[in-house]
N, C-alpha and C. Protein backbone atom coordinates (compact mmCIF):
# COMPACT_ATOMS: atom_id res chain seq x y z
N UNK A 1 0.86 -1.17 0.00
CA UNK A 1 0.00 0.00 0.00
C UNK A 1 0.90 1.23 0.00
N UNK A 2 0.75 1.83 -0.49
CA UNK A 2 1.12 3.49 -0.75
C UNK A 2 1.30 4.42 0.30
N UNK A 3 2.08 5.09 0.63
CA UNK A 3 1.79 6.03 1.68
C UNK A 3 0.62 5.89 3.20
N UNK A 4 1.11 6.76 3.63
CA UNK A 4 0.09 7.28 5.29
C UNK A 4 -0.67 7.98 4.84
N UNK A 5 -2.21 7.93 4.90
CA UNK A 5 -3.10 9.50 5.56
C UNK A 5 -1.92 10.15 6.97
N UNK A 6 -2.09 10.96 6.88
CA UNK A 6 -2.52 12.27 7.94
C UNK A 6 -2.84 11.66 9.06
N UNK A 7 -2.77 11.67 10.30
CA UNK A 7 -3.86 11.16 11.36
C UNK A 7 -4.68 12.60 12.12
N UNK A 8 -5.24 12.32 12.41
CA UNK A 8 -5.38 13.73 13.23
C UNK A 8 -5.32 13.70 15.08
N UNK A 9 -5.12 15.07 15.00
CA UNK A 9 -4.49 14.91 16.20
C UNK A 9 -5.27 14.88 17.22
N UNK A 10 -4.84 14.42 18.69
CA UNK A 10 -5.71 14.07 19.67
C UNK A 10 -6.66 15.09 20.14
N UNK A 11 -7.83 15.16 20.06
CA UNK A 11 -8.76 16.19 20.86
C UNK A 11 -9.52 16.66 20.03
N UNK A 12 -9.51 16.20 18.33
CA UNK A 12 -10.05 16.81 17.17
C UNK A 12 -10.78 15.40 16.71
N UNK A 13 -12.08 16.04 16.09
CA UNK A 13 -12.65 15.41 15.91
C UNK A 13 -12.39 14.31 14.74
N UNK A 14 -12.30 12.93 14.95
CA UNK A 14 -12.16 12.10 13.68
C UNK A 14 -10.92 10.98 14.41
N UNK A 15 -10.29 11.95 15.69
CA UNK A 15 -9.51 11.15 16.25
C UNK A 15 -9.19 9.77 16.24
N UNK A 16 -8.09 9.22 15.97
CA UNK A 16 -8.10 7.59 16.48
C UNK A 16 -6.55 7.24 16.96
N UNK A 17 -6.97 5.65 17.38
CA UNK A 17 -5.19 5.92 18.01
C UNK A 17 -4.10 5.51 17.36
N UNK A 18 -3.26 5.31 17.51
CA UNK A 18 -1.88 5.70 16.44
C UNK A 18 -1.69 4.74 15.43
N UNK A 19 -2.91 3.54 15.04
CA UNK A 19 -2.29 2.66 13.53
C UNK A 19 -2.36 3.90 12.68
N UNK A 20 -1.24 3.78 11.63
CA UNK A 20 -1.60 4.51 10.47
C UNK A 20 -2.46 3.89 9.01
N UNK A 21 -2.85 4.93 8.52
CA UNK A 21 -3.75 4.22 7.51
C UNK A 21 -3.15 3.29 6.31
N UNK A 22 -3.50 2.28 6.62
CA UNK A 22 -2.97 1.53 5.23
C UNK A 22 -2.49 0.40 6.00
N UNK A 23 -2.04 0.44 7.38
CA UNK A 23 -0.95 -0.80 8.00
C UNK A 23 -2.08 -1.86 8.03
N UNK A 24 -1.57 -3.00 7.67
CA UNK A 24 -2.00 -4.40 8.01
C UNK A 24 -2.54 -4.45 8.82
N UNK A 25 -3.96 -5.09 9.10
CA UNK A 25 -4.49 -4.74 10.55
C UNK A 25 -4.20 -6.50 11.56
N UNK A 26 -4.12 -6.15 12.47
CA UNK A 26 -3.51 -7.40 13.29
C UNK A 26 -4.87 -8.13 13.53
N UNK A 27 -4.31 -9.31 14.43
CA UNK A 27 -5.47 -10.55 14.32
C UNK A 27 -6.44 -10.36 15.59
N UNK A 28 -5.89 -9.23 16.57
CA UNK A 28 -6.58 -9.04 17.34
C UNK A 28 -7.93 -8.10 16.69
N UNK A 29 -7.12 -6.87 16.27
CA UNK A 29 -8.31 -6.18 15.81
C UNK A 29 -9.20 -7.20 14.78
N UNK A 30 -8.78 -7.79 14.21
CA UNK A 30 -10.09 -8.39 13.03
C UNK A 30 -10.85 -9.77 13.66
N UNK A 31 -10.48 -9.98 14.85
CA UNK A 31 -11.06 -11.03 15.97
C UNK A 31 -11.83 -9.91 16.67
N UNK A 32 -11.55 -8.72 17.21
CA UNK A 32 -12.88 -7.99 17.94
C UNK A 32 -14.22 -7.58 16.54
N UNK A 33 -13.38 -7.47 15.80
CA UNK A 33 -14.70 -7.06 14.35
C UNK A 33 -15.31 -8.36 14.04
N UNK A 34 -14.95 -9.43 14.24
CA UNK A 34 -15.65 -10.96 13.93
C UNK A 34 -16.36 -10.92 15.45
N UNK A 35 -16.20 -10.87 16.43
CA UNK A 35 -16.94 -10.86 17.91
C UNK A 35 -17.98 -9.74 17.88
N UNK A 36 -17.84 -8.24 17.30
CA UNK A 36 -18.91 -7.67 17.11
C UNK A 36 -19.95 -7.83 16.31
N UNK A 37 -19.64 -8.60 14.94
CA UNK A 37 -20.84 -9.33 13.74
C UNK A 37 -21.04 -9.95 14.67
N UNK A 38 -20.37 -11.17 15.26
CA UNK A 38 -21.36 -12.38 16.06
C UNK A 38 -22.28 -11.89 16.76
N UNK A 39 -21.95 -10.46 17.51
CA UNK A 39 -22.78 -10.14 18.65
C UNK A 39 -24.47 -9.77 17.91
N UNK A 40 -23.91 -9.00 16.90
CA UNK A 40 -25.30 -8.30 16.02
C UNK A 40 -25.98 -9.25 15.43
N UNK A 41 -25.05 -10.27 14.77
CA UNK A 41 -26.12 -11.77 14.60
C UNK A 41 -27.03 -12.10 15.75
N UNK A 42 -26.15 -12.06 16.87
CA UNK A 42 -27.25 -12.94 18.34
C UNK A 42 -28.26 -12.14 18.37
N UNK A 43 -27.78 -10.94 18.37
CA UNK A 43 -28.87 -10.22 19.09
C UNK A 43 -30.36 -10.30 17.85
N UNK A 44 -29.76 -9.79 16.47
CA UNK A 44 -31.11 -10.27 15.71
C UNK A 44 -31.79 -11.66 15.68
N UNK A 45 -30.61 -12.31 15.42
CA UNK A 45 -31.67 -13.61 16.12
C UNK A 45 -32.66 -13.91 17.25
N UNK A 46 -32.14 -12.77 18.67
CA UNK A 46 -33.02 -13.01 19.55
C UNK A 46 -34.26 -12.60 19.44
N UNK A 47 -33.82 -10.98 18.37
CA UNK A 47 -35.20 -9.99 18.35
C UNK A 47 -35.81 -10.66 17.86
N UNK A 48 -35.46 -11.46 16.49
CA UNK A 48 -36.43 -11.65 15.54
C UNK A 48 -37.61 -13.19 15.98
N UNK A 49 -36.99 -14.05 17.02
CA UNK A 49 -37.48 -14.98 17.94
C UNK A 49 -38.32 -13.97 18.56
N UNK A 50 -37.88 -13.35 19.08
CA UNK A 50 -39.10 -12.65 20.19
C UNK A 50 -40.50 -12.09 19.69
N UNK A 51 -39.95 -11.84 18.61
CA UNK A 51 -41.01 -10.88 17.15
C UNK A 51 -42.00 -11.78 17.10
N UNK A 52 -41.63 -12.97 16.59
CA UNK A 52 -41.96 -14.02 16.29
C UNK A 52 -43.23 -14.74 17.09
N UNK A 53 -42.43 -14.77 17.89
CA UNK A 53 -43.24 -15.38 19.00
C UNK A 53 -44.69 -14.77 19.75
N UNK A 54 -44.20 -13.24 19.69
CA UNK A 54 -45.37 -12.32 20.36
C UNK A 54 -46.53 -12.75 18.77
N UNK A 55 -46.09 -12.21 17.64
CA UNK A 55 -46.96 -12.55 16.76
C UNK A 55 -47.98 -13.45 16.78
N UNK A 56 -46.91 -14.93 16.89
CA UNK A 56 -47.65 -16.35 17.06
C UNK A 56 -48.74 -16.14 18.49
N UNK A 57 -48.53 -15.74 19.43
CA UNK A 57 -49.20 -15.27 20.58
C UNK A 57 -50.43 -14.99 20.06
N UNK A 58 -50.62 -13.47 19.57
CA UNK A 58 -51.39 -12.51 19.61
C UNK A 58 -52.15 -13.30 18.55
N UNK A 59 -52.11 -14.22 17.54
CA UNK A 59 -52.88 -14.99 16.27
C UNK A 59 -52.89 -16.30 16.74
N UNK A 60 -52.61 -16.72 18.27
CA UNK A 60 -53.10 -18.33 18.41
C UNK A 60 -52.84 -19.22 17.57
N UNK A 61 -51.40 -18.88 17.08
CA UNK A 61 -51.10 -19.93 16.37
C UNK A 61 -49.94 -20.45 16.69
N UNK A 62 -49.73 -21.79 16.02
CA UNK A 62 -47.88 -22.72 16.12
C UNK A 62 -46.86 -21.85 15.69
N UNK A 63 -45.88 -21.71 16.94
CA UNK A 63 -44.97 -21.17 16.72
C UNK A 63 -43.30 -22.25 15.95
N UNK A 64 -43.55 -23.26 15.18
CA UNK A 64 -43.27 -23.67 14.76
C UNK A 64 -42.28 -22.93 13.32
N UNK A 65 -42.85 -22.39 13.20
CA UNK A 65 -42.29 -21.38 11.88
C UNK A 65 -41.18 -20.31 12.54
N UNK A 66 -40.85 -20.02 13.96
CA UNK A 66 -40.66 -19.06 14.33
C UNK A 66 -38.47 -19.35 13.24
N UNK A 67 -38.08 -20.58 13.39
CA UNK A 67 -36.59 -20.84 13.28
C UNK A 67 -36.46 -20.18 12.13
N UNK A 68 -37.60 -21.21 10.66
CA UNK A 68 -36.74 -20.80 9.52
C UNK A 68 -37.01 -18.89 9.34
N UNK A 69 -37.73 -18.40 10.02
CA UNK A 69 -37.80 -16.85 10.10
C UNK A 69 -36.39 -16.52 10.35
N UNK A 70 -36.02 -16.96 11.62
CA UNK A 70 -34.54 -16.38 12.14
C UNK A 70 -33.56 -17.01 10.93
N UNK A 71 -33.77 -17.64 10.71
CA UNK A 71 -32.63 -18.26 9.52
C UNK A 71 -32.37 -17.39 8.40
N UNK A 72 -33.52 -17.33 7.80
CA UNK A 72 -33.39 -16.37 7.01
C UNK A 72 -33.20 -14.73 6.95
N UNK A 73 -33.03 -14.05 7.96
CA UNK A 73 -32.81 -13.13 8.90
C UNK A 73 -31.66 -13.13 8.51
N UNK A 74 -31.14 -14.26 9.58
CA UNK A 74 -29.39 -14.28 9.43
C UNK A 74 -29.00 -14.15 8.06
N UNK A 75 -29.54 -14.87 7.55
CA UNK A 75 -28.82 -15.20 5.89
C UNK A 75 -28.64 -13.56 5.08
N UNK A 76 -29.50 -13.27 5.67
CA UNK A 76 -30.32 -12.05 4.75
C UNK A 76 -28.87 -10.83 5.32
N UNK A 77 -29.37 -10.60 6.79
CA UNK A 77 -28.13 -9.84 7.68
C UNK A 77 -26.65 -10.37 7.14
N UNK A 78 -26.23 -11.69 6.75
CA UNK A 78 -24.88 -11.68 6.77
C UNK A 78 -24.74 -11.59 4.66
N UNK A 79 -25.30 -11.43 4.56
CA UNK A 79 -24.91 -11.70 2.72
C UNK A 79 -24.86 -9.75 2.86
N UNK A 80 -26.29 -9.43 3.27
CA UNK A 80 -25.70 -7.80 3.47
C UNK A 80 -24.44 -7.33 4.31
N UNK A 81 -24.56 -7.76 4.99
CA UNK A 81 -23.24 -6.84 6.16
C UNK A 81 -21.72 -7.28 5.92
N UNK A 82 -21.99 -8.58 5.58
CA UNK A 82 -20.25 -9.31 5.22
C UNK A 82 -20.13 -9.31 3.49
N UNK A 83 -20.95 -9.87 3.05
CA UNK A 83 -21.25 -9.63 1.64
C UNK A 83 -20.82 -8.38 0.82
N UNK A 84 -22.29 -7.67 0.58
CA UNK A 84 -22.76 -6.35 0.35
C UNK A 84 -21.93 -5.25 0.79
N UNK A 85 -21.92 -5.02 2.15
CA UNK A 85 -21.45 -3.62 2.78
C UNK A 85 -20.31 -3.71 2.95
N UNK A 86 -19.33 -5.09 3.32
CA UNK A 86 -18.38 -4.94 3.31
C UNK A 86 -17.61 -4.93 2.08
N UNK A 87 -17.93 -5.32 0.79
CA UNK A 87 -17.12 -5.10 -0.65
C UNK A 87 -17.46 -4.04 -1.03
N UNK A 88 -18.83 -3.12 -1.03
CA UNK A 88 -18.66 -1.91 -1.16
C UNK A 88 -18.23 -1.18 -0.78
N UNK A 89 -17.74 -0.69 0.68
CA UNK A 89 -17.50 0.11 2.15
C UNK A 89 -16.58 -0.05 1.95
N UNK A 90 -15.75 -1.56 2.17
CA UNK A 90 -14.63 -1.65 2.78
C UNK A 90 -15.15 -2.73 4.17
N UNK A 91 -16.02 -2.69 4.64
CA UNK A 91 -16.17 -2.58 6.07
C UNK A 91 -17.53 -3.34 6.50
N UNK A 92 -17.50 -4.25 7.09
CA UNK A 92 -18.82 -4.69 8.13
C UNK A 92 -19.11 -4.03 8.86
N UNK A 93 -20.31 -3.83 9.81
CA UNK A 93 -20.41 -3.34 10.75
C UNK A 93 -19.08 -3.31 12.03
N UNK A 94 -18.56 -4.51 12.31
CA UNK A 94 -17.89 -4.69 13.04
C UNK A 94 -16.49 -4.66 13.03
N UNK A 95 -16.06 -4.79 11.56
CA UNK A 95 -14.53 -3.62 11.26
C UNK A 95 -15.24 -2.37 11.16
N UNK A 96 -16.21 -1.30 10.61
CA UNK A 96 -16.14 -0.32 11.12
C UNK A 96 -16.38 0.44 12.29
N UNK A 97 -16.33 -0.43 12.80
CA UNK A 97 -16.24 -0.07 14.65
C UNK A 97 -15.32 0.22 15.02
N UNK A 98 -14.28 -0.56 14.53
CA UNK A 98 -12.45 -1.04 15.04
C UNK A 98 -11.70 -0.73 14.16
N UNK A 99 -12.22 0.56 12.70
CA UNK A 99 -11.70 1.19 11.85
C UNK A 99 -10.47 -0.15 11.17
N UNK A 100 -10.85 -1.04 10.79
CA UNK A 100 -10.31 -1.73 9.66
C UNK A 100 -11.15 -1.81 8.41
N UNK A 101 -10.46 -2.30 7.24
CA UNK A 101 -11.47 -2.25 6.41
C UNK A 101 -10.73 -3.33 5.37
N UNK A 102 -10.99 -4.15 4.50
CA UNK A 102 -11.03 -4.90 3.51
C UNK A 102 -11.05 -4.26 2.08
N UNK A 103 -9.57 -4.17 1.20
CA UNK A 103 -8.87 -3.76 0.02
C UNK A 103 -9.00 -4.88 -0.70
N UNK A 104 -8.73 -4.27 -2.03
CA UNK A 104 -7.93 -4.77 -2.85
C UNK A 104 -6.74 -4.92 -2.84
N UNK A 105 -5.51 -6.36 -3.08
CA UNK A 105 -4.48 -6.12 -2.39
C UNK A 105 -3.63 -5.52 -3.47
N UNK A 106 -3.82 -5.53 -4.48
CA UNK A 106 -3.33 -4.73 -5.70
C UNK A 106 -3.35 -3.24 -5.45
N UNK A 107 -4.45 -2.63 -5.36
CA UNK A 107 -4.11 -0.95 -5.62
C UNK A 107 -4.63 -0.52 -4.33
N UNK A 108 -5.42 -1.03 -3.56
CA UNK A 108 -6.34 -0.54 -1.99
C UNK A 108 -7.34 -0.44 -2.34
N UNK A 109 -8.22 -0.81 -3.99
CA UNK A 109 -9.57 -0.12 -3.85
C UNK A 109 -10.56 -1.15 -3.34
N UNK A 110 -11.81 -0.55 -3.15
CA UNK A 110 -13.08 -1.24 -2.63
C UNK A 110 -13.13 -2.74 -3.45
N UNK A 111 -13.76 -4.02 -2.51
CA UNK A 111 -13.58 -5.22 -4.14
C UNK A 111 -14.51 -5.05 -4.63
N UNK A 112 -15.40 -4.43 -4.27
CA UNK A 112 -17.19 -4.67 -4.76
C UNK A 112 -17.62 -5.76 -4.02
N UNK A 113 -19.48 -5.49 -4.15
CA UNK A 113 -20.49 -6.67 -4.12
C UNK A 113 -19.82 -8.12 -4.59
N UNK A 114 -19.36 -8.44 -5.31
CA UNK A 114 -19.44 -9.53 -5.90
C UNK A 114 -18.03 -9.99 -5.14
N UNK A 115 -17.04 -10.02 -4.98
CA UNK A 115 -15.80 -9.83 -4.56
C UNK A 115 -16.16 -10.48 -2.76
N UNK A 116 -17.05 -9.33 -2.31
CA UNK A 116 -17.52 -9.44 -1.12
C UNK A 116 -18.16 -10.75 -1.17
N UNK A 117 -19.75 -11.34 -1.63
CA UNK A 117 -19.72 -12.02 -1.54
C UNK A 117 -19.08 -13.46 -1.73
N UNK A 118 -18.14 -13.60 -2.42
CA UNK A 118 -17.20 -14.46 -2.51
C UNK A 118 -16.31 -15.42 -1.37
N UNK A 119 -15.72 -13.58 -0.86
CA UNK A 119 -14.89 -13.93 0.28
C UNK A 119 -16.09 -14.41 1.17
N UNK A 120 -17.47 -14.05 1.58
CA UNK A 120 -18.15 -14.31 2.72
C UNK A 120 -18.18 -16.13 2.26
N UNK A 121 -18.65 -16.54 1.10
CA UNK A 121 -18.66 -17.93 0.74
C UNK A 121 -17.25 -18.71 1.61
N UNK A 122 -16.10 -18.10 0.97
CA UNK A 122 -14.84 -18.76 1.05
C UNK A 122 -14.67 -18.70 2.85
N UNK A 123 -15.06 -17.93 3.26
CA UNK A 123 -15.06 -17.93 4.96
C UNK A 123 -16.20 -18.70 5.63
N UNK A 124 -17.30 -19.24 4.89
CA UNK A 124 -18.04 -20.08 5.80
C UNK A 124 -17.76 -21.44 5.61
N UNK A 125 -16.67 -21.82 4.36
CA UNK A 125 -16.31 -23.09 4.15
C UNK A 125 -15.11 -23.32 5.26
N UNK A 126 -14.34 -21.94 4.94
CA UNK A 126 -12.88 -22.46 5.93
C UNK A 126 -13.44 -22.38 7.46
N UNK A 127 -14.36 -21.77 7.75
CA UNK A 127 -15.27 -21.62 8.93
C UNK A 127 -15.37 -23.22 9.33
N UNK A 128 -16.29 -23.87 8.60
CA UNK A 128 -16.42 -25.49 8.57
C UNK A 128 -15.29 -26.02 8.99
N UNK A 129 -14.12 -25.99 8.16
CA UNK A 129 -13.23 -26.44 7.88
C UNK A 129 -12.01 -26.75 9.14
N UNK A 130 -12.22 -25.61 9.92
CA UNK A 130 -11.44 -24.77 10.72
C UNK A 130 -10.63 -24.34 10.85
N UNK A 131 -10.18 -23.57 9.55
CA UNK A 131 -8.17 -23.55 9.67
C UNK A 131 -8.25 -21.95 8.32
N UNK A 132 -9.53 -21.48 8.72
CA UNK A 132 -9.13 -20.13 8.32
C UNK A 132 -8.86 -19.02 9.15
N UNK A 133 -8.64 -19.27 10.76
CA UNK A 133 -7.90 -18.49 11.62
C UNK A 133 -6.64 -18.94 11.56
N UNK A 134 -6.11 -20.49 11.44
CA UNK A 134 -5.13 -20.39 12.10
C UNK A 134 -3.67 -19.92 10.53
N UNK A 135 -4.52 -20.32 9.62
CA UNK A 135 -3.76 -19.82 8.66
C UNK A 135 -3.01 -18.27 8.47
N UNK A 136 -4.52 -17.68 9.06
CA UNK A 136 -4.26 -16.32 9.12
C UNK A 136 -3.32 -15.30 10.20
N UNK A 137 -3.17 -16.33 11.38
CA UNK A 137 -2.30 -16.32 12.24
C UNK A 137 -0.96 -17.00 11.70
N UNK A 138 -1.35 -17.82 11.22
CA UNK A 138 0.35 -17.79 10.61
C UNK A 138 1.49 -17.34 9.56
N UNK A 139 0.35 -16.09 9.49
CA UNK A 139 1.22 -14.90 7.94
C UNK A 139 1.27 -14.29 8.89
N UNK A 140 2.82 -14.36 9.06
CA UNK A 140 3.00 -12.96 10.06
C UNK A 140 3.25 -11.15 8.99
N UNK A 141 3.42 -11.68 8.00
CA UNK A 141 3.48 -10.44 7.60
C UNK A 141 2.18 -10.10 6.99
N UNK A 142 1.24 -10.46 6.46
CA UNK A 142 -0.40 -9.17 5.98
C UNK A 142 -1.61 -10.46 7.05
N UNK A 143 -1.15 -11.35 7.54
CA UNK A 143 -2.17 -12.12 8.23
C UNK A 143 -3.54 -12.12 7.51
N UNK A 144 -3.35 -13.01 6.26
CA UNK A 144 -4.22 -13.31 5.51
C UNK A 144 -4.99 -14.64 5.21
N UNK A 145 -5.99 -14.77 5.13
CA UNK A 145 -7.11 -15.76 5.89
C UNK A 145 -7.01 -16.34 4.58
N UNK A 146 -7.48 -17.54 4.46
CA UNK A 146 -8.32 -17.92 2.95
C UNK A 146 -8.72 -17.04 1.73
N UNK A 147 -9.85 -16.68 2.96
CA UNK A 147 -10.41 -15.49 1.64
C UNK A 147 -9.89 -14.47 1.12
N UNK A 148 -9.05 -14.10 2.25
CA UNK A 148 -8.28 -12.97 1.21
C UNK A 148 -7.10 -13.86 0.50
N UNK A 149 -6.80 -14.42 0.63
CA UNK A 149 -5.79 -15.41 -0.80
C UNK A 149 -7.04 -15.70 -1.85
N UNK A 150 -7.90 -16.02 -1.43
CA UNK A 150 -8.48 -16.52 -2.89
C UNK A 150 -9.27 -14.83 -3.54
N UNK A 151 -9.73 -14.21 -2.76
CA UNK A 151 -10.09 -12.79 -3.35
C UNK A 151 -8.96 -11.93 -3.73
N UNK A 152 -7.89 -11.98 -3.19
CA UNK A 152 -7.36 -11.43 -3.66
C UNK A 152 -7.15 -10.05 -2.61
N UNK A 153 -7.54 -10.22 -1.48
CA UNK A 153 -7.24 -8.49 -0.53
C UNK A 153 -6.73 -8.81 0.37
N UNK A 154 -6.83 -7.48 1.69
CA UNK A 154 -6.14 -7.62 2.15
C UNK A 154 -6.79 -6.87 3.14
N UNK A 155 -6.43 -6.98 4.42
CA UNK A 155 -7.26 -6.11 5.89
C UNK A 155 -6.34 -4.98 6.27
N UNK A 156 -6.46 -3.93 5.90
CA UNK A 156 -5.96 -2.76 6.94
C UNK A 156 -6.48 -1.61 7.80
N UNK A 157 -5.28 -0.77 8.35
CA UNK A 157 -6.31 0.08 9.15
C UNK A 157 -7.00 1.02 8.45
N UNK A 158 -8.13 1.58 9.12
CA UNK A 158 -8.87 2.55 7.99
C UNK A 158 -8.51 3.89 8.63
């Protein structure tokens, strides 16, 4: 990657703390951005159970239907947020929390939709699989998972 942004300085608005833009982001930060998606998964899953359920309540009916609702929820939430927002953005909800973001490892640009969903595919297999953390722990220099070898990017700070 090319050069530093600027950072700005402490007490001004936009503040952050001293990665510079562009550095490789470490396995800690992209383990708290995977712990914050999980969290926003649970929690819609719970809402959307609870939704669910009051519904089935209030219409006396089998709450039987309530799962594949949440299922598809999830599906829906993660093809957008890991998918979608993060090949357009740069960023999931939960790297843009922890200001990382997901490049192209060629020039830094956005991969796109399509790009995005890819890598989300290639991460629920090595997910299965279990050896798309530890791979990624073992590049010590850009700590790159599966998906970014097979997409082609790369995680830095934003």
């Amino acid at each position: 990657m090319e050069g530093f942004k600027t950072l700005v300085a402490p007490g001004q608005a936009g503040y952050r703390p001293s990665r510079p833009v562009g550095m490789i982001a470490s396995i800690g930060l992209r383990l708290t951005a995977v712990l914050i998606d999980v969290a926003l998964f649970l929690a819609a899953f719970f809402v959307t159970g609870v939704v669910a359920i009051f519904v089935a309540a209030a219409f006396n009916d089998n709450i039987g239907y309530v799962w594949p609702i949440q299922l598809l929820v999830l599906f829906l939430l993660g093809v957008y947020n890991i998918g979608i927002l993060q090949g357009t953005n740069g960023a999931s909800l939960g790297k843009r929390i922890v200001h990382i973001e997901v490049v192209d490892d060629a020039d830094g640009s956005h991969i796109g939709a399509g790009r995005g969903l890819l890598r989300l595919i290639v991460h629920v297999v090595d997910l299965i699989a279990l050896i798309g953390l530890f791979i990624a722990a073992g590049d010590a220099a850009q700590h790159k998972s599966v998906a970014d070898r097979v997409c082609k990017t790369v995680v830095v700070c934003a």
